[in-house]
C-alpha atoms as a PDB file:
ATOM      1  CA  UNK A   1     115.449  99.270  92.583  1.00  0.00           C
ATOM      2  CA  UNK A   2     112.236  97.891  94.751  1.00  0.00           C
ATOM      3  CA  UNK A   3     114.564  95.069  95.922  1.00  0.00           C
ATOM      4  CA  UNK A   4     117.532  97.770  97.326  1.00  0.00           C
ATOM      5  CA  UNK A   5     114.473  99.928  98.338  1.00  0.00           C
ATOM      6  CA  UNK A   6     112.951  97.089 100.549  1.00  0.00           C
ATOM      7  CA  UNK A   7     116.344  96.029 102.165  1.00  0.00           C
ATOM      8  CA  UNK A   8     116.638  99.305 102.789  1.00  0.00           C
ATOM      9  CA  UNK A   9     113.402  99.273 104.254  1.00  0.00           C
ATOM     10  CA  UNK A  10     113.989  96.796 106.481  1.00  0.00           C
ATOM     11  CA  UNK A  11     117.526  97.970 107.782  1.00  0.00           C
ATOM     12  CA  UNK A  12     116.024 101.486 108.646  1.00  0.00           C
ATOM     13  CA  UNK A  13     113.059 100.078 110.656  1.00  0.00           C
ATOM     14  CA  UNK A  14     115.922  98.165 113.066  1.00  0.00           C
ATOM     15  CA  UNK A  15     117.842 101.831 113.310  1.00  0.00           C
ATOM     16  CA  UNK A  16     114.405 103.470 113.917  1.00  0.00           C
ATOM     17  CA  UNK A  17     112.879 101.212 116.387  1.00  0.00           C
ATOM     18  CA  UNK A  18     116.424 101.486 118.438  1.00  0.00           C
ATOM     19  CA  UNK A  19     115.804 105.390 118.043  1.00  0.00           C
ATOM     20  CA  UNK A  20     112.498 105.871 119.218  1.00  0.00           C
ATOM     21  CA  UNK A  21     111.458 104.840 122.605  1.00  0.00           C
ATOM     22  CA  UNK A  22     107.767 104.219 123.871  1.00  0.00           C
ATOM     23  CA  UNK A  23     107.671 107.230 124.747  1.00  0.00           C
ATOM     24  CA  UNK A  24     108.614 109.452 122.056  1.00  0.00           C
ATOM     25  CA  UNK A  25     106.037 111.450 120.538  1.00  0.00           C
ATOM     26  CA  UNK A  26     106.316 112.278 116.809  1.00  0.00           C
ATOM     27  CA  UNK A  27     106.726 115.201 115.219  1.00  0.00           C
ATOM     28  CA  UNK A  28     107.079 115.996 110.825  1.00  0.00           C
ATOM     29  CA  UNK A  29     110.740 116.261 111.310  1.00  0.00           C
ATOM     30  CA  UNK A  30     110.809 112.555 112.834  1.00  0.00           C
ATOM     31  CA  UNK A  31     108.816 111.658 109.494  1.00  0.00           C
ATOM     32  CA  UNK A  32     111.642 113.331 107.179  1.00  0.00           C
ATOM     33  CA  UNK A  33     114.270 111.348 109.225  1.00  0.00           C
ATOM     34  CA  UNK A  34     112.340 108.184 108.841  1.00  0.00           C
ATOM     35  CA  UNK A  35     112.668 108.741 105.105  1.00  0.00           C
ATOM     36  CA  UNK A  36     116.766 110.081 105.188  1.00  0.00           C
ATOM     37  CA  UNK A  37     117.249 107.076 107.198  1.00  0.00           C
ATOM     38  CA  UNK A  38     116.116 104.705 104.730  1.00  0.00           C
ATOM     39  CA  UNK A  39     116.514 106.281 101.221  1.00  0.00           C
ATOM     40  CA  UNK A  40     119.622 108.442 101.958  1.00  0.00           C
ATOM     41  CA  UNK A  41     122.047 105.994 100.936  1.00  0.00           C
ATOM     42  CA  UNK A  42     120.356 105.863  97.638  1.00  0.00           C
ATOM     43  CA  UNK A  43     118.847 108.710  96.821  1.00  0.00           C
ATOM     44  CA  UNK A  44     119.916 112.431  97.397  1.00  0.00           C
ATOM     45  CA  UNK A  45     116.796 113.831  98.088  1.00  0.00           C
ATOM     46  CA  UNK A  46     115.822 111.606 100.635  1.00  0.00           C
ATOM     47  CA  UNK A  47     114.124 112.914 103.833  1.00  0.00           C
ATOM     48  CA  UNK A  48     113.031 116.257 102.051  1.00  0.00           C
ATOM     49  CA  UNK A  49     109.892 117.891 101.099  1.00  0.00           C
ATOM     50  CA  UNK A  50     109.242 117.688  97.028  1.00  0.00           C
ATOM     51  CA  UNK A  51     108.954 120.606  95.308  1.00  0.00           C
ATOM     52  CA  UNK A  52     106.883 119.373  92.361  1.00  0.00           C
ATOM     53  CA  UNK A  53     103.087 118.862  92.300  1.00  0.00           C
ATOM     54  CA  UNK A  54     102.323 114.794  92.058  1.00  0.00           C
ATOM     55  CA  UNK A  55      99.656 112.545  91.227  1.00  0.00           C
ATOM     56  CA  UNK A  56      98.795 108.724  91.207  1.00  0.00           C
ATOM     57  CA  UNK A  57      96.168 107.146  88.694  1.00  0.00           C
ATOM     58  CA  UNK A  58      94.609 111.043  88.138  1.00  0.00           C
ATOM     59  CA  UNK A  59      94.551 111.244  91.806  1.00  0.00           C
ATOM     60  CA  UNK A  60      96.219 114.736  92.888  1.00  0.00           C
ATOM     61  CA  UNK A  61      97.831 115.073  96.533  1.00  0.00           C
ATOM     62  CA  UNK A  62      98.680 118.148  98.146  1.00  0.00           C
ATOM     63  CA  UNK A  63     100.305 121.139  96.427  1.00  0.00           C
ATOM     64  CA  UNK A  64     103.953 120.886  96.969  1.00  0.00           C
ATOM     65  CA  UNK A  65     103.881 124.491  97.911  1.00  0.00           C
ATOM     66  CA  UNK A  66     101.647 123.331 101.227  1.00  0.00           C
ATOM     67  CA  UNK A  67     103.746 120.644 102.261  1.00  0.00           C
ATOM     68  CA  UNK A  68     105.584 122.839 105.061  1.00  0.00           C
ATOM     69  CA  UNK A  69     101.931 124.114 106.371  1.00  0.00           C
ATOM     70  CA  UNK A  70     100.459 120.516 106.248  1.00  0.00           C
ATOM     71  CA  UNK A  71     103.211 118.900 108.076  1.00  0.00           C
ATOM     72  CA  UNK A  72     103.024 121.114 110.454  1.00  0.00           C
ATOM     73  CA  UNK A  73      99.329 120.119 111.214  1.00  0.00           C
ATOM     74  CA  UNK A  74     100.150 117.020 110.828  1.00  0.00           C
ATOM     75  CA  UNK A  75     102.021 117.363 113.845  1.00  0.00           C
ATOM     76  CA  UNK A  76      99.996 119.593 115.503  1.00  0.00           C
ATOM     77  CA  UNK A  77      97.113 117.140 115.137  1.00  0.00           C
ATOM     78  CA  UNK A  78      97.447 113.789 115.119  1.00  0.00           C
ATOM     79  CA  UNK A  79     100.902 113.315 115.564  1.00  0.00           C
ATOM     80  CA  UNK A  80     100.092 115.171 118.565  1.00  0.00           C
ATOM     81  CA  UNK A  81      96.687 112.957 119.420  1.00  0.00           C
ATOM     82  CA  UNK A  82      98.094 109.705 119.020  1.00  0.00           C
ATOM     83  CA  UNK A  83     101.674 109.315 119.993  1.00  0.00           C
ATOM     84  CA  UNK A  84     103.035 108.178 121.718  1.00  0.00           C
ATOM     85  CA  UNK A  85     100.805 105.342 120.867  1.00  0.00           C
ATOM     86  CA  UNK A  86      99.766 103.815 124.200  1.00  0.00           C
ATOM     87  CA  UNK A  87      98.397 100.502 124.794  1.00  0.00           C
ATOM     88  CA  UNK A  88      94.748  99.840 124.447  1.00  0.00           C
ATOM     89  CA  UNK A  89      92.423  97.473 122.572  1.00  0.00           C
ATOM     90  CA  UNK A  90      93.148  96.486 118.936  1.00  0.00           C
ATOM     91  CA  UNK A  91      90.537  98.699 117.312  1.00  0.00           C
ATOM     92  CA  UNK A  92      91.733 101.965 119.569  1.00  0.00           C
ATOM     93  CA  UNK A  93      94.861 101.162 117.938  1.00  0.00           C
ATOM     94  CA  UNK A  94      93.895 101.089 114.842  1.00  0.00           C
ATOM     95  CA  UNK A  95      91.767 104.014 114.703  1.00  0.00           C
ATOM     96  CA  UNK A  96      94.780 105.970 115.800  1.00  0.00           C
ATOM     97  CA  UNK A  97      97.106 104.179 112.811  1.00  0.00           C
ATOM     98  CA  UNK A  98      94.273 105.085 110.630  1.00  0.00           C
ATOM     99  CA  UNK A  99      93.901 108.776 110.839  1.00  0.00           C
ATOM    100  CA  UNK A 100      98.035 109.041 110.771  1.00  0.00           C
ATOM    101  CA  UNK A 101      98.497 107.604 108.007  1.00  0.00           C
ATOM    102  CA  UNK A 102      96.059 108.438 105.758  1.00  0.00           C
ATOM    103  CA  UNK A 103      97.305 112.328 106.676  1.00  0.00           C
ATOM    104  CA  UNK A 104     100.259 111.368 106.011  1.00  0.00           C
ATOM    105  CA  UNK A 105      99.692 109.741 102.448  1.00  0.00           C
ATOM    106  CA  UNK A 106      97.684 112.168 101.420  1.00  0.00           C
ATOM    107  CA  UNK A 107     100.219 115.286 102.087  1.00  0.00           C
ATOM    108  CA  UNK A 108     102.494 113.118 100.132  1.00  0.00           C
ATOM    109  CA  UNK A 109     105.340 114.883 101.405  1.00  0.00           C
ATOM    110  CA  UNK A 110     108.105 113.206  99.429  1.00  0.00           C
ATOM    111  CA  UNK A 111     108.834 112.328  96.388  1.00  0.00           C
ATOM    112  CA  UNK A 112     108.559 108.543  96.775  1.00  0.00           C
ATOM    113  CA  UNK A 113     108.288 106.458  99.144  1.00  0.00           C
ATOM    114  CA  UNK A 114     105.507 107.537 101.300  1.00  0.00           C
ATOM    115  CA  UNK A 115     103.332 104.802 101.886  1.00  0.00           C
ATOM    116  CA  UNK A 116     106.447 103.001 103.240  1.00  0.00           C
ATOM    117  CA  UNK A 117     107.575 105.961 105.286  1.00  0.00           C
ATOM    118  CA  UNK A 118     103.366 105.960 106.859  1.00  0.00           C
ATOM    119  CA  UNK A 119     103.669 102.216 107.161  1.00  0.00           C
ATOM    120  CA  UNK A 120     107.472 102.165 108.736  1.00  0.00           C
ATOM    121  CA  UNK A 121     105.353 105.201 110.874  1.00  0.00           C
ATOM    122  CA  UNK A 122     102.661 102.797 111.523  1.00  0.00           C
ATOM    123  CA  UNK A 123     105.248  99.606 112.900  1.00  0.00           C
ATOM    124  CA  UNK A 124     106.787 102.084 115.303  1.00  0.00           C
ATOM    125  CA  UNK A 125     103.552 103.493 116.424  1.00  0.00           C
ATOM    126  CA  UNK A 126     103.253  99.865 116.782  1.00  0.00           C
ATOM    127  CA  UNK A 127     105.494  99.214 118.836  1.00  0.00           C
ATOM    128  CA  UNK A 128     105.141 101.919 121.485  1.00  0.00           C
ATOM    129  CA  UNK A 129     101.959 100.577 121.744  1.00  0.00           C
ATOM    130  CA  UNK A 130     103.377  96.987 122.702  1.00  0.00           C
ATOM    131  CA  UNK A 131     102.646  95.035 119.253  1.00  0.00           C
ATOM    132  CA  UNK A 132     104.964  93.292 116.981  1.00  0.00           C
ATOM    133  CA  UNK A 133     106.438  95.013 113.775  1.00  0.00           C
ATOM    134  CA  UNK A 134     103.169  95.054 111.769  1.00  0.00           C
ATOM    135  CA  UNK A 135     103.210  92.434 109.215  1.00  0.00           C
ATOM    136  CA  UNK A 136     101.813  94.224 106.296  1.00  0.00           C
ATOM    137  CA  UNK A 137     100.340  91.453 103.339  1.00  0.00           C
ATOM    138  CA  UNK A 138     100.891  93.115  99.231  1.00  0.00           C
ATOM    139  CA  UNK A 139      98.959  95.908  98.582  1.00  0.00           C
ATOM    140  CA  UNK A 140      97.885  93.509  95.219  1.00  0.00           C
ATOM    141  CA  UNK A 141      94.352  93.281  93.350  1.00  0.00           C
ATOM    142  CA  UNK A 142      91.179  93.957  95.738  1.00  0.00           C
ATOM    143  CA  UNK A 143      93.461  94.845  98.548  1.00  0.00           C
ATOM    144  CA  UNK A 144      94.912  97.265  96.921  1.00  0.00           C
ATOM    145  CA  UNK A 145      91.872  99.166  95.410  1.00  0.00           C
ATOM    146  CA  UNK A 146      90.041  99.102  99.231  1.00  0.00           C
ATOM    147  CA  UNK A 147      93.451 100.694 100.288  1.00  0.00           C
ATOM    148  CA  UNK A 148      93.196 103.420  98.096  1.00  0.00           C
ATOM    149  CA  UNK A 149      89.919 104.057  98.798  1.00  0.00           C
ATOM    150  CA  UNK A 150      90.599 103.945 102.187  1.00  0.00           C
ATOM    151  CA  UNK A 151      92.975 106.803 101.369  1.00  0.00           C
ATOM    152  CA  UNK A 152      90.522 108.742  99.345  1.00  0.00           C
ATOM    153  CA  UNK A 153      88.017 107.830 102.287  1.00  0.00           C
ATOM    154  CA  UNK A 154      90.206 110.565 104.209  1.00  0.00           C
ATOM    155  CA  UNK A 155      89.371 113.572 102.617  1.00  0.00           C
ATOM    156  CA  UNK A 156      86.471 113.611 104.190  1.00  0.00           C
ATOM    157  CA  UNK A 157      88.289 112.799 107.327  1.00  0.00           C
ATOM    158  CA  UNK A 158      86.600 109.666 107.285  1.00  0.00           C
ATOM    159  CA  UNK A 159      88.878 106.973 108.469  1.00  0.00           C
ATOM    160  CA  UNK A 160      87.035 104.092 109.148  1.00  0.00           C
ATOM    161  CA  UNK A 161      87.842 102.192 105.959  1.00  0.00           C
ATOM    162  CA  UNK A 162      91.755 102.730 106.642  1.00  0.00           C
ATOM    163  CA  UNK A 163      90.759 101.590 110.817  1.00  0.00           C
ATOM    164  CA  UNK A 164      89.682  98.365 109.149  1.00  0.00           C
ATOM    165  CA  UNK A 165      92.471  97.492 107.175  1.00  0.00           C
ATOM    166  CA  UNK A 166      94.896  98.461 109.922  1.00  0.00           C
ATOM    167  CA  UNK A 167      92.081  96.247 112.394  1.00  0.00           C
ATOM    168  CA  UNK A 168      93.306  93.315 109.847  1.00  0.00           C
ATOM    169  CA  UNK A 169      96.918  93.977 109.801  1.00  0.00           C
ATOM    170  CA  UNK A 170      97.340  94.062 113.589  1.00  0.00           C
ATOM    171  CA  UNK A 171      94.947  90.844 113.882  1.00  0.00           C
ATOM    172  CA  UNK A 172      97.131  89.296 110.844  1.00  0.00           C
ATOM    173  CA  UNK A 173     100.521  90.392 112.928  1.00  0.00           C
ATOM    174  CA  UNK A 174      99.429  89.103 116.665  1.00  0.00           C
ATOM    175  CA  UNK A 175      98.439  85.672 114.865  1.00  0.00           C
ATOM    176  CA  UNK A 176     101.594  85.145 113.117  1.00  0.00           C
ATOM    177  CA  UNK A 177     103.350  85.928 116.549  1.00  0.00           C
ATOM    178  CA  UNK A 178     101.121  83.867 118.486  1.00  0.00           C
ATOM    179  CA  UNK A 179      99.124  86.423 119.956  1.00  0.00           C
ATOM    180  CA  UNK A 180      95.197  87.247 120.632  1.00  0.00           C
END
């Protein structure tokens, strides 16, 4: 399933990116589209809000019966703040990937999928800002506990930790492409 998932993953991101322009600014339905785009071949719940409470490693996100309210925040807030992403220095980037998508993880609005619906967010955020697709390394062993405490980091709306990692990603991204 994670192999169909990630060719999906990678088809939707070429639909998306000929979708959304630089100048588009986001909005929560753009975020259930993302999702329909990529999982709706495979599953049929794809691009709409769960309707069951989750948690990961006794971590609990949002109350599915908030989901509507939250998204609509969401979009209100940062959605609104930050796209469409403009231009401007790496860390300015960053911070703006940051708060995004550690909203956006932890409203868990789907079912599955939703750090790869924030990080296909994050590559088209990306791109309106001029960068590459993001080239995002495995979440695996010490990488993948700082990214979850990144996450956690963001209750407290403190997204520094999750500016950092995305600090790396874009640095990791502009060298594989050539780019300072």
């Amino acid at each position: 399933m994670d192999r169909i998932e990630g060719r999906e993953q990678l088809r939707a991101l070429e639909e998306l990116a000929a979708v959304y322009d630089k100048n588009h600014r986001f909005a929560a339905a753009d975020v259930c589209r993302i999702q329909q785009v990529w999982l709706g071949g495979v599953y049929p719940w794809a691009g709409k809000y769960r309707r069951v409470n989750v948690t990961k490693d006794d971590f609990p996100f949002a109350a599915a019966a908030h989901i509507p309210r939250l998204m609509a925040d969401l979009e209100a807030g940062a959605l609104k703040r930050h796209t469409p992403c403009r231009p401007a220095p790496v860390e300015t980037i960053a911070a703006a990937l940051a708060e995004v998508h550690v909203e956006l993880v932890l409203i868990h609005p789907f079912r599955e999928g939703n750090g790869r619906v924030a990080r296909i967010l994050a590559v088209l955020m990306g791109l309106q800002a001029g960068l590459p697709a993001l080239y995002f390394d495995n979440l695996s062993g010490r990488k993948r506990q700082r990214y979850f405490a990144a996450v956690q980091a963001g209750l407290d709306r403190n997204y520094d930790p999750m500016a950092e990692l995305f600090n790396a990603v874009i640095e990791r991204t502009l060298q594989i492409h050539g780019r300072d």
